[in-house]
PDB file of N, CA and C in Angstrom:
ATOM      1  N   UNK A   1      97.182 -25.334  66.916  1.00  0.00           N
ATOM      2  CA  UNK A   1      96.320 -26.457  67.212  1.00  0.00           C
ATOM      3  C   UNK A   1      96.749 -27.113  68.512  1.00  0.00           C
ATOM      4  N   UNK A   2      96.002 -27.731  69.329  1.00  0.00           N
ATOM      5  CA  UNK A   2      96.055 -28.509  70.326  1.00  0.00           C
ATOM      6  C   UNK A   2      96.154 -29.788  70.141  1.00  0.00           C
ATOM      7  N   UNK A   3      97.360 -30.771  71.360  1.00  0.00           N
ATOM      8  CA  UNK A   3      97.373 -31.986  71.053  1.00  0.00           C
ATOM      9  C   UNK A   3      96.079 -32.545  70.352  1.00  0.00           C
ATOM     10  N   UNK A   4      95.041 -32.479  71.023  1.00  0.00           N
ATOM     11  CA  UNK A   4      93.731 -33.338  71.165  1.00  0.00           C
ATOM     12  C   UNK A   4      93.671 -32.876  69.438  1.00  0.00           C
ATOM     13  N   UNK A   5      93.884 -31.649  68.405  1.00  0.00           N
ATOM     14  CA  UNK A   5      93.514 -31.718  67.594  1.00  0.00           C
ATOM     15  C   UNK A   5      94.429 -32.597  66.481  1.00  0.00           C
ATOM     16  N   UNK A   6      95.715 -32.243  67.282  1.00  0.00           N
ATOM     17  CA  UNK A   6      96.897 -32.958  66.406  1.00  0.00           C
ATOM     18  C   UNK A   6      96.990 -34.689  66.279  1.00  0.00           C
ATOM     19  N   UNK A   7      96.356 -35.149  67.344  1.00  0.00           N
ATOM     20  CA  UNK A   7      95.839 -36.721  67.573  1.00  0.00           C
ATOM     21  C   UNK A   7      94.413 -36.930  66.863  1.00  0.00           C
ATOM     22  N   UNK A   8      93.568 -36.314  66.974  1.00  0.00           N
ATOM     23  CA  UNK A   8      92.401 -36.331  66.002  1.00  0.00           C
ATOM     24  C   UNK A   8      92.967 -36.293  64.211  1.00  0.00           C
ATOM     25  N   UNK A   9      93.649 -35.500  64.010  1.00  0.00           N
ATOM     26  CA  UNK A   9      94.142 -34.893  62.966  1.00  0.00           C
ATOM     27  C   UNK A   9      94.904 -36.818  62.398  1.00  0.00           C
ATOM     28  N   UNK A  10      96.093 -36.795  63.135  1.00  0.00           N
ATOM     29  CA  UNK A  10      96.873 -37.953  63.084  1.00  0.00           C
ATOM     30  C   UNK A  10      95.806 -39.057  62.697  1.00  0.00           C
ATOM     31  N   UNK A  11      94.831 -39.814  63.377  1.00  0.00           N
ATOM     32  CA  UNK A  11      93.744 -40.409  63.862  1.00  0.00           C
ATOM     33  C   UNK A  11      93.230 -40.591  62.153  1.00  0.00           C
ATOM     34  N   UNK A  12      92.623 -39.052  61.914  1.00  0.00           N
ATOM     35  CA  UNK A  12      91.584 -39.628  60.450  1.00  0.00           C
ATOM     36  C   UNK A  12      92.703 -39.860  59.571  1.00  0.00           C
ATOM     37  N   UNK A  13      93.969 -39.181  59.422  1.00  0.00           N
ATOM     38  CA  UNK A  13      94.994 -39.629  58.310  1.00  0.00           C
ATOM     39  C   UNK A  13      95.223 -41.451  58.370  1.00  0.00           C
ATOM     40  N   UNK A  14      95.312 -41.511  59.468  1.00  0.00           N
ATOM     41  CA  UNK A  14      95.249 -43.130  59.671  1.00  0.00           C
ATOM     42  C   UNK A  14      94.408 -43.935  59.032  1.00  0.00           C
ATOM     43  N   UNK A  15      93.147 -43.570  59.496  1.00  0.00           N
ATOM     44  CA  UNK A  15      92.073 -44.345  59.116  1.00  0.00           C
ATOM     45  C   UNK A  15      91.949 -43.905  57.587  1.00  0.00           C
ATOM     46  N   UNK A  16      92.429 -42.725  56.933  1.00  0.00           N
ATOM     47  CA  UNK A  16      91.977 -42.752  55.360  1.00  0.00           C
ATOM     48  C   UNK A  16      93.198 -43.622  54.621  1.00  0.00           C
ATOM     49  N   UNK A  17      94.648 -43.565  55.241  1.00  0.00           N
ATOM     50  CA  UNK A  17      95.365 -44.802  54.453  1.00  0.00           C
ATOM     51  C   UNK A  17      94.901 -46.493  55.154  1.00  0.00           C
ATOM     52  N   UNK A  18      94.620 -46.422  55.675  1.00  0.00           N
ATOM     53  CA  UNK A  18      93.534 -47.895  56.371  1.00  0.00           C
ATOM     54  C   UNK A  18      92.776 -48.047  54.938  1.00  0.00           C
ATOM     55  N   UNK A  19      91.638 -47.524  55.002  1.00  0.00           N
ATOM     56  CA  UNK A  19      90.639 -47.488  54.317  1.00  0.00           C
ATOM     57  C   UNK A  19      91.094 -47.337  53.034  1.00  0.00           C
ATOM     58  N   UNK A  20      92.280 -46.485  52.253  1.00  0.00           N
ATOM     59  CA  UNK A  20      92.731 -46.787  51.034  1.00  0.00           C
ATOM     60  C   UNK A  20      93.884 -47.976  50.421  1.00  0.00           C
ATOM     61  N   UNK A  21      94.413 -48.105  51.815  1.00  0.00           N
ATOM     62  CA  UNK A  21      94.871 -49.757  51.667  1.00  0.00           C
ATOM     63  C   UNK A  21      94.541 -50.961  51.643  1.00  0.00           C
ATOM     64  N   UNK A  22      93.484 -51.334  52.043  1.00  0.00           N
ATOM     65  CA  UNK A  22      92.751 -52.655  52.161  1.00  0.00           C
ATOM     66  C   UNK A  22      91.519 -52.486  51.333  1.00  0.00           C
ATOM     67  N   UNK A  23      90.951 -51.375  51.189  1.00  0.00           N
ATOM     68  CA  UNK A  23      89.514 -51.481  50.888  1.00  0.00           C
ATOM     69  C   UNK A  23      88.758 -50.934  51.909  1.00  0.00           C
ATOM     70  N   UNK A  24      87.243 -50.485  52.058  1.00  0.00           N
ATOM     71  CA  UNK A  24      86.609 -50.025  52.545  1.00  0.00           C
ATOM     72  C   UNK A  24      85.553 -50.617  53.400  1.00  0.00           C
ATOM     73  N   UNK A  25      86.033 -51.048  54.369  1.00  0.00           N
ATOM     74  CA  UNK A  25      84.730 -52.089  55.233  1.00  0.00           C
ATOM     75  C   UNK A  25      83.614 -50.745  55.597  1.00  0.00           C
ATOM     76  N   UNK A  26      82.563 -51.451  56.438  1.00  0.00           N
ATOM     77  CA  UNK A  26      81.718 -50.560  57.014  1.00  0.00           C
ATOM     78  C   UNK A  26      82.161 -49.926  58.031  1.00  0.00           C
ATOM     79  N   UNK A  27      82.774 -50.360  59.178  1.00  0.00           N
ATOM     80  CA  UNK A  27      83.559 -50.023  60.363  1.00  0.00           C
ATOM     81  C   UNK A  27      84.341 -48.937  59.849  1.00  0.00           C
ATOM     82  N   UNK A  28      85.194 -48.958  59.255  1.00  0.00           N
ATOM     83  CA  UNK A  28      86.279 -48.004  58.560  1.00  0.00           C
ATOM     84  C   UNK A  28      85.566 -46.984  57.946  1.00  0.00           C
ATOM     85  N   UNK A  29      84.617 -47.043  57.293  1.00  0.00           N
ATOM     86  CA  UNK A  29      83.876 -46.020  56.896  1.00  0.00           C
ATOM     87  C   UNK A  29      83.099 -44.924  57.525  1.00  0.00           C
ATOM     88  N   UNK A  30      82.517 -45.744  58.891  1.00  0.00           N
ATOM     89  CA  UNK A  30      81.900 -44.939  59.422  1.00  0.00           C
ATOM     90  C   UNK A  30      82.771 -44.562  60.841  1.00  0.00           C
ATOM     91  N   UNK A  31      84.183 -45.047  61.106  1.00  0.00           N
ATOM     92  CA  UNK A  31      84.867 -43.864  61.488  1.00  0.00           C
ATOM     93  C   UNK A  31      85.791 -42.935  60.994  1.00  0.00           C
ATOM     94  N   UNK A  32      85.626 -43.202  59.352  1.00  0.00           N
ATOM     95  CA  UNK A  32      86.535 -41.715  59.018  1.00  0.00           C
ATOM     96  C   UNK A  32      85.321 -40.812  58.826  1.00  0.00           C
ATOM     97  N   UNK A  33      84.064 -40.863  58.623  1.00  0.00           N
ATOM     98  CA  UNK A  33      82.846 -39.968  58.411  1.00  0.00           C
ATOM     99  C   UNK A  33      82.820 -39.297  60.069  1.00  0.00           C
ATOM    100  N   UNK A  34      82.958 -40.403  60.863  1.00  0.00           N
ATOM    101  CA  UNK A  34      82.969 -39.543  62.407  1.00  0.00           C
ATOM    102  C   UNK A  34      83.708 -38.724  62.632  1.00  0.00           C
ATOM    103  N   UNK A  35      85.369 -39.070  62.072  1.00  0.00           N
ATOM    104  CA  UNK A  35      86.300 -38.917  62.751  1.00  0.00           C
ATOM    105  C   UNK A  35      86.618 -37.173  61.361  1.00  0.00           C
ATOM    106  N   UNK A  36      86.083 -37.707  60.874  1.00  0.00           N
ATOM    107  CA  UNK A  36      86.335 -36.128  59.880  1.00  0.00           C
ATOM    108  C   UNK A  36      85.215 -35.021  60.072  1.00  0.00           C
ATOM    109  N   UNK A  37      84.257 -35.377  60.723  1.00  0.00           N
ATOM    110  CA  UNK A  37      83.014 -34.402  60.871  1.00  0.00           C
ATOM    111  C   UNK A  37      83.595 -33.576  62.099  1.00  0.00           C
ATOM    112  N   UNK A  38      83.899 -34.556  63.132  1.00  0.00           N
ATOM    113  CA  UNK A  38      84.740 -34.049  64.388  1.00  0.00           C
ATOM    114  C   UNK A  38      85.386 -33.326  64.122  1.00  0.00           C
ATOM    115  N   UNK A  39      86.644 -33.448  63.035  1.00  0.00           N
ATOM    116  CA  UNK A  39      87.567 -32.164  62.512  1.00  0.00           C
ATOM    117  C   UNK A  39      86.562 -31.229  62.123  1.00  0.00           C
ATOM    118  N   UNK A  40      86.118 -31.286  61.199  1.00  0.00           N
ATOM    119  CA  UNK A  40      85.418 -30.075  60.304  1.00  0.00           C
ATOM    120  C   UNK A  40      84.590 -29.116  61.583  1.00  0.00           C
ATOM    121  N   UNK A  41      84.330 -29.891  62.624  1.00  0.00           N
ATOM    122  CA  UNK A  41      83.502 -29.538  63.574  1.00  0.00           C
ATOM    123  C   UNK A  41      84.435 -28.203  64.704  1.00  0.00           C
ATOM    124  N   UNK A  42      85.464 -29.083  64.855  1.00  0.00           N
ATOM    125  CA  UNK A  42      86.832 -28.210  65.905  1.00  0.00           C
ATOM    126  C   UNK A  42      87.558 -26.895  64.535  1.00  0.00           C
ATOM    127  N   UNK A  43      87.190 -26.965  63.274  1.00  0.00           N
ATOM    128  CA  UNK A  43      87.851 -26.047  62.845  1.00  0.00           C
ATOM    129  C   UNK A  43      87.075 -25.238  62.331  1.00  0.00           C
ATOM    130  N   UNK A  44      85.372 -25.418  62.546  1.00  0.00           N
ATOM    131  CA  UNK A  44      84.299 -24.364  62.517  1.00  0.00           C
ATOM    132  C   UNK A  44      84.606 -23.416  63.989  1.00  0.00           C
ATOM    133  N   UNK A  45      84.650 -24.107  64.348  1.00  0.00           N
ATOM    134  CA  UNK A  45      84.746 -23.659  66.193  1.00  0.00           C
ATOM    135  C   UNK A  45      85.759 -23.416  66.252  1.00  0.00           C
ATOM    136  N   UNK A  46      87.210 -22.988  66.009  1.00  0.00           N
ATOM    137  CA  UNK A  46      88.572 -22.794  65.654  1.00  0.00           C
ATOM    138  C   UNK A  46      88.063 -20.968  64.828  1.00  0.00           C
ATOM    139  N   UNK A  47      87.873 -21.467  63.612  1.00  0.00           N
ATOM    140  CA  UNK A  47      87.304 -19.828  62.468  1.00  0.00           C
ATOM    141  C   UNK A  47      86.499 -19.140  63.023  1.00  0.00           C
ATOM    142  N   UNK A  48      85.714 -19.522  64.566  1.00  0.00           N
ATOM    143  CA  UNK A  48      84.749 -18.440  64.924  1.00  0.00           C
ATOM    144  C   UNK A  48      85.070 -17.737  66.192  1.00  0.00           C
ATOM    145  N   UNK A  49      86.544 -18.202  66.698  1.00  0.00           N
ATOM    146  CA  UNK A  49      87.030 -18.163  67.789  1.00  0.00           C
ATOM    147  C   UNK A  49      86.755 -18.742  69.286  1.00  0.00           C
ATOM    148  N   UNK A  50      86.155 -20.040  68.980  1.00  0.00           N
ATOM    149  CA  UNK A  50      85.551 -20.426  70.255  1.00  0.00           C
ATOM    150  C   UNK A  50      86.269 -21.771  70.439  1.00  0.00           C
ATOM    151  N   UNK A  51      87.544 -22.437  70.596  1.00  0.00           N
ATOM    152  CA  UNK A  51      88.286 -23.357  70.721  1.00  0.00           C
ATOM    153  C   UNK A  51      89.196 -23.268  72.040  1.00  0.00           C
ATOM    154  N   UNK A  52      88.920 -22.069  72.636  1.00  0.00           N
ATOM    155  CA  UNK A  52      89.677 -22.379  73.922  1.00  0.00           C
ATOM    156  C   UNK A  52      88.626 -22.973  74.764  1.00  0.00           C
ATOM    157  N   UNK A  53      89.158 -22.448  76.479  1.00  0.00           N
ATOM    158  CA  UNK A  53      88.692 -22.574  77.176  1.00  0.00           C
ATOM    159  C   UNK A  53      87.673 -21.671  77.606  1.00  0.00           C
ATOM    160  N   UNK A  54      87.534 -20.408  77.683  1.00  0.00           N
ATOM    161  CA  UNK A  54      86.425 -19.446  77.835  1.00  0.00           C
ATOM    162  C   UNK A  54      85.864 -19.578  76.998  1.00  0.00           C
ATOM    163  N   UNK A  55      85.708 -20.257  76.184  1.00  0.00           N
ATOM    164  CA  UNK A  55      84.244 -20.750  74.586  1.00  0.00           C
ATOM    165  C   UNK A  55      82.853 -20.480  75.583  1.00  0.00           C
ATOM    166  N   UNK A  56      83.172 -22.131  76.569  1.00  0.00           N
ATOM    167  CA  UNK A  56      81.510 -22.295  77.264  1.00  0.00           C
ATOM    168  C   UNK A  56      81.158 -21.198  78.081  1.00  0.00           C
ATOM    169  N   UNK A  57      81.835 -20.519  78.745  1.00  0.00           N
ATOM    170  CA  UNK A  57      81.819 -19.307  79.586  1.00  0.00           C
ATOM    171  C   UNK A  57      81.089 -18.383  78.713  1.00  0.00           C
ATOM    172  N   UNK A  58      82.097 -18.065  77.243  1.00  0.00           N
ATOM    173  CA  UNK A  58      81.194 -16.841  76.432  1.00  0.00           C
ATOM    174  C   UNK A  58      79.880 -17.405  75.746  1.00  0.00           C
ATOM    175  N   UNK A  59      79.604 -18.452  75.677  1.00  0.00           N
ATOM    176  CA  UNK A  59      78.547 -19.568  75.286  1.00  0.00           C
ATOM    177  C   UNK A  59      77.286 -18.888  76.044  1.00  0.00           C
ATOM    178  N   UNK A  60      77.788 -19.657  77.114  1.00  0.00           N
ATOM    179  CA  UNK A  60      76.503 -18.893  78.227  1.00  0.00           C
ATOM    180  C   UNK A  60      75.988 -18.118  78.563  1.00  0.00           C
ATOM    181  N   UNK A  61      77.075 -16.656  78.765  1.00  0.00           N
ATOM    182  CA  UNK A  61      76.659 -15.225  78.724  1.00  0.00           C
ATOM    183  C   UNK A  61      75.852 -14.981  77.468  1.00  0.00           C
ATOM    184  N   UNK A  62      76.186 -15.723  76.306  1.00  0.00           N
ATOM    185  CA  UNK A  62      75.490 -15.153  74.865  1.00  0.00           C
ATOM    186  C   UNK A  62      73.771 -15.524  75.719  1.00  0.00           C
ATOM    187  N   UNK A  63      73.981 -16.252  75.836  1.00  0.00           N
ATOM    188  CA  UNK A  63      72.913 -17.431  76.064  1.00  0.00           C
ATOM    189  C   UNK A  63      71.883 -16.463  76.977  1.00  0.00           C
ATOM    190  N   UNK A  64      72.169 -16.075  78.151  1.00  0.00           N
ATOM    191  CA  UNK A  64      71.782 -15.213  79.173  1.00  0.00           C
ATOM    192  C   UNK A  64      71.342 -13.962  78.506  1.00  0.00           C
ATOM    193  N   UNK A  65      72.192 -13.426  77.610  1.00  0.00           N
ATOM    194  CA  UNK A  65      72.105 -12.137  77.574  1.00  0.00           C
ATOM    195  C   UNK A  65      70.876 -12.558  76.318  1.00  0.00           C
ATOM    196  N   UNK A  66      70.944 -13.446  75.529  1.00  0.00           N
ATOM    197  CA  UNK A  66      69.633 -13.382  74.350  1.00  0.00           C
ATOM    198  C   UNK A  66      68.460 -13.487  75.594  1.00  0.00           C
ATOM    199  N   UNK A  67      68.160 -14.967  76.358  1.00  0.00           N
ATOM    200  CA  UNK A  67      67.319 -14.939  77.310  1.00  0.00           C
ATOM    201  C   UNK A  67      66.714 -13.391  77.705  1.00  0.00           C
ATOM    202  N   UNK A  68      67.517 -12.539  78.035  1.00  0.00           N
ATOM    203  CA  UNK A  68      67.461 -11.199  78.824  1.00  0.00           C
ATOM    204  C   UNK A  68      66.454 -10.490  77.792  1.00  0.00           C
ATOM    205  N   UNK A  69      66.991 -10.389  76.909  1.00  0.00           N
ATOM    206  CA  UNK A  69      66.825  -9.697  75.546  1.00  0.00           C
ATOM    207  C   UNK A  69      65.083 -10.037  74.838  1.00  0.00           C
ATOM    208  N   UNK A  70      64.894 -11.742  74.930  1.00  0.00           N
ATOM    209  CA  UNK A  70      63.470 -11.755  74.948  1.00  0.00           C
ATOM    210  C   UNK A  70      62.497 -11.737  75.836  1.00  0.00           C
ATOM    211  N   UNK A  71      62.654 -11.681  76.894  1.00  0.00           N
ATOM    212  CA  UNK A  71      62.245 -11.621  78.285  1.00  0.00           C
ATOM    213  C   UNK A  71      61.842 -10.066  78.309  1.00  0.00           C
ATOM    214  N   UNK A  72      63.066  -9.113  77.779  1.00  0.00           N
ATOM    215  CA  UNK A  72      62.368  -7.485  77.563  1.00  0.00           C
ATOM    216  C   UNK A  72      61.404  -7.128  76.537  1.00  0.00           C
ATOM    217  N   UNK A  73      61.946  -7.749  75.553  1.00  0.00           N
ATOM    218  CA  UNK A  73      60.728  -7.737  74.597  1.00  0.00           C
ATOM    219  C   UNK A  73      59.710  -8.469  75.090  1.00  0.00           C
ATOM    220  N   UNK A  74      59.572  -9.372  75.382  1.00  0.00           N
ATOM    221  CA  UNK A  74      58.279  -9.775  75.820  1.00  0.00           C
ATOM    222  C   UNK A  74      57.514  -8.631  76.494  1.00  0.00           C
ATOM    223  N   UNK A  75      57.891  -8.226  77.653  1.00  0.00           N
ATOM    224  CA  UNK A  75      57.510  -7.111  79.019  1.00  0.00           C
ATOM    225  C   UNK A  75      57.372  -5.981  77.642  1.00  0.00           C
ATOM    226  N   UNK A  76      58.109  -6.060  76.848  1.00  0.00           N
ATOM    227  CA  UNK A  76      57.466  -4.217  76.516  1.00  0.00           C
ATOM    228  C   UNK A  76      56.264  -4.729  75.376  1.00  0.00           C
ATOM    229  N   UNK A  77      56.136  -5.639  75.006  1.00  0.00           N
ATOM    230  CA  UNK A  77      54.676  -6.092  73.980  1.00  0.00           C
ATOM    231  C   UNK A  77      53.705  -5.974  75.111  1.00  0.00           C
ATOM    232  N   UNK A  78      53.600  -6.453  76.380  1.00  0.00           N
ATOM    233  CA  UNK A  78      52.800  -6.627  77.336  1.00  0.00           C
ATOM    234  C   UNK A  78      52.378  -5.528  77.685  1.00  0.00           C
ATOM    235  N   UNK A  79      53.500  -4.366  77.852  1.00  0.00           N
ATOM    236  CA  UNK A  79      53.107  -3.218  78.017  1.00  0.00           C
ATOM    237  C   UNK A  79      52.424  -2.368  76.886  1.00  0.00           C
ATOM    238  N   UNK A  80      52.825  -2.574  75.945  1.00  0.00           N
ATOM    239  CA  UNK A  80      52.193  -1.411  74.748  1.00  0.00           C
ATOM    240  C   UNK A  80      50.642  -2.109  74.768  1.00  0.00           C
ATOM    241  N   UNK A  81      50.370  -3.603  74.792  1.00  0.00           N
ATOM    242  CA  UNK A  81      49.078  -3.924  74.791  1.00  0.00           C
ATOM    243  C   UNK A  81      48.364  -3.343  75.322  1.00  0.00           C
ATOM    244  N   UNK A  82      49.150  -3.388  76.940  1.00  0.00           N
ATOM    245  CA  UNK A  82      47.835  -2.943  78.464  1.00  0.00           C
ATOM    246  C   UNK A  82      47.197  -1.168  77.783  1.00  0.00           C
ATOM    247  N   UNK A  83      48.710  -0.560  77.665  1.00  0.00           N
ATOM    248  CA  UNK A  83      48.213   0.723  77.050  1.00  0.00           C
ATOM    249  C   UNK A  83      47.445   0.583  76.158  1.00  0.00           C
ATOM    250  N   UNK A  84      47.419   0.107  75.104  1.00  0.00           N
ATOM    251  CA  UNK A  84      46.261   0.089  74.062  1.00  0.00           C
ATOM    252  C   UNK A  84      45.063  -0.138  74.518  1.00  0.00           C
ATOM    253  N   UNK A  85      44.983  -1.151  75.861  1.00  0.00           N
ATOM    254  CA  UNK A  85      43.269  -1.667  76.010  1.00  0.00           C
ATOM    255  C   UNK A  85      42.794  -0.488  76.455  1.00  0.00           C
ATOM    256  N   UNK A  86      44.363   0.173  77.794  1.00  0.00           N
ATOM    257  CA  UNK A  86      43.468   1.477  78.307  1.00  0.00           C
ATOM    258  C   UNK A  86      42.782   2.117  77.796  1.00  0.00           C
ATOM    259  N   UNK A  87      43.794   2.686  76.553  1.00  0.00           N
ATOM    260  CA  UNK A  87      43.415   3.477  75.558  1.00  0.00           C
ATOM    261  C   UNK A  87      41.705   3.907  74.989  1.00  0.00           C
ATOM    262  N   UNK A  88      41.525   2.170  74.713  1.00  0.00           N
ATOM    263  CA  UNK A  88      40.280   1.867  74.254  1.00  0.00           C
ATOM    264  C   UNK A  88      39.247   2.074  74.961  1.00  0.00           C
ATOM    265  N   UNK A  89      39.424   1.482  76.252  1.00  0.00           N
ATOM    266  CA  UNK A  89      38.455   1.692  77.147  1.00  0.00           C
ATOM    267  C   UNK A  89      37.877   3.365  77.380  1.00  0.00           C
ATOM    268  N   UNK A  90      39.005   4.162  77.563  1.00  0.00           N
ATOM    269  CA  UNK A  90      38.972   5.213  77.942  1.00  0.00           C
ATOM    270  C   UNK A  90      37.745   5.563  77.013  1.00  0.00           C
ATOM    271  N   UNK A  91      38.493   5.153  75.333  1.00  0.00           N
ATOM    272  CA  UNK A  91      37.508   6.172  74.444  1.00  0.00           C
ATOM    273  C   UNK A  91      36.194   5.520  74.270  1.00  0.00           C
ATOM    274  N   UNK A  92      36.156   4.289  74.557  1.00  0.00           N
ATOM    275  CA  UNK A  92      34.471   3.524  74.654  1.00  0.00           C
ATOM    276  C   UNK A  92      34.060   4.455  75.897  1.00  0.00           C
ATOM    277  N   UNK A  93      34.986   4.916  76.916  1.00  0.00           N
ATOM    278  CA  UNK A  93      33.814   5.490  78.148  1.00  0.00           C
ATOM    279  C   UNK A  93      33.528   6.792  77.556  1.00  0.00           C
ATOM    280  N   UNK A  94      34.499   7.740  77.329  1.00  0.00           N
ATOM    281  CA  UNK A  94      33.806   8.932  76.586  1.00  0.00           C
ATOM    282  C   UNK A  94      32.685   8.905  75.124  1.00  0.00           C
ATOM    283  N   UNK A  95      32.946   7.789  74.196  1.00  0.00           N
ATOM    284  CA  UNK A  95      31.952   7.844  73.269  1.00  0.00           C
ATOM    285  C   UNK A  95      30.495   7.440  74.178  1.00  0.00           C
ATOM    286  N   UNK A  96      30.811   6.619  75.085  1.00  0.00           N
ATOM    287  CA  UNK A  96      29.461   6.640  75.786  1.00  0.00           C
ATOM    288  C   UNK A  96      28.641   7.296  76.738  1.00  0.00           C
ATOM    289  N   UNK A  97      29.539   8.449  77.227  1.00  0.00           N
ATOM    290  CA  UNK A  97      29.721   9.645  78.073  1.00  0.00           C
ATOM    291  C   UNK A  97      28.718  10.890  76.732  1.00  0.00           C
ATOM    292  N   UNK A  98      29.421  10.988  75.999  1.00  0.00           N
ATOM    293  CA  UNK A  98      28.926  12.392  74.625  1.00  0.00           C
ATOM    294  C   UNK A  98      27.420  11.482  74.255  1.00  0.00           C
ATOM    295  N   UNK A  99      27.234  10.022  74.111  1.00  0.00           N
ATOM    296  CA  UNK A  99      26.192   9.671  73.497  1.00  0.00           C
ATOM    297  C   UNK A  99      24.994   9.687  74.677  1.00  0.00           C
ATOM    298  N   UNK A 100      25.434   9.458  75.609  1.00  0.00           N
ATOM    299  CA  UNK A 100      23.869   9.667  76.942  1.00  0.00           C
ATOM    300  C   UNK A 100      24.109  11.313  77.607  1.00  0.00           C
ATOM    301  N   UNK A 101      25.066  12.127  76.431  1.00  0.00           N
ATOM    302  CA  UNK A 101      25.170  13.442  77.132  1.00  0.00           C
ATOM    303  C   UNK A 101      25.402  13.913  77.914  1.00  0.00           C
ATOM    304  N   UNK A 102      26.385  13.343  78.761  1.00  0.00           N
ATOM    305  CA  UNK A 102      26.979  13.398  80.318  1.00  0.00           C
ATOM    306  C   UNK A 102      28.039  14.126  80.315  1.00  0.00           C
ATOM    307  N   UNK A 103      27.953  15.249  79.198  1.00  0.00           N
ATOM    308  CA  UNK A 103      28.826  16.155  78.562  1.00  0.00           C
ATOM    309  C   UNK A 103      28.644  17.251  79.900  1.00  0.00           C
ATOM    310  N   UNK A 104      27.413  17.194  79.687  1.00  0.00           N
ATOM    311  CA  UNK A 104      26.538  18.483  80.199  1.00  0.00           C
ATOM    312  C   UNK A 104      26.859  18.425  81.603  1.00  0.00           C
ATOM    313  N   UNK A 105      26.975  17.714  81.958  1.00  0.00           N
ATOM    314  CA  UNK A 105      27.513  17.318  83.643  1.00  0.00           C
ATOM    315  C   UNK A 105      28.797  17.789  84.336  1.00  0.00           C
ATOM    316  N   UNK A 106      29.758  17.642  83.051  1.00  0.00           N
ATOM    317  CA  UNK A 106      30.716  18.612  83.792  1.00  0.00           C
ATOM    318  C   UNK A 106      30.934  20.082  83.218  1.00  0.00           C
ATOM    319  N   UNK A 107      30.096  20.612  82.622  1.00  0.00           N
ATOM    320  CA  UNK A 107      30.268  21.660  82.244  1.00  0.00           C
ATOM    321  C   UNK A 107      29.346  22.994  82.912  1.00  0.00           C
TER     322      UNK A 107
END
């Protein structure tokens, strides 16, 4: 753990014998709820490996690389569409090609 966690750490132990010595004001309450979410918060982020310093660095690349990732999918839906309209078109021009018999034209 890091100072900053070992002073946080120190910090809510404080405030929970505070708060179990005197009684429970509002003030006191709503900084051991802060001050313990903050922990629970640095030791989610601690269990997933992201508590150093390259966290925001690998943060961002995630970040970039999902961006990237729907940005291709997007482009290849765009593409399978265009192909499909071709597709269609093509066969609306030949069903309408065999139906006015313009068969005969290139044959």
């Amino acid at each position: 753990m890091t100072n900053l966690a070992l002073s946080a750490e120190a910090l809510l132990a404080s405030l929970m014998a505070q708060a179990e010595g005197r009684g429970v004001d509002l003030v006191t309450l709503r900084a051991l709820a802060e001050e313990s979410s903050q922990a629970g918060a640095r030791r989610a982020l601690a269990s997933l490996g992201l508590d150093d310093e390259r966290a925001r660095r690998d943060m961002d690349e995630l970040r970039e690389l999902l961006s990237a990732w729907r940005d291709a999918k997007r482009t290849a839906w765009r593409a399978v569409v265009s192909w499909l309209v071709r597709i269609a078109l093509a066969a609306l021009l030949i069903g309408i090609a065999v139906r006015l018999r313009l068969t005969d034209l290139i044959s």
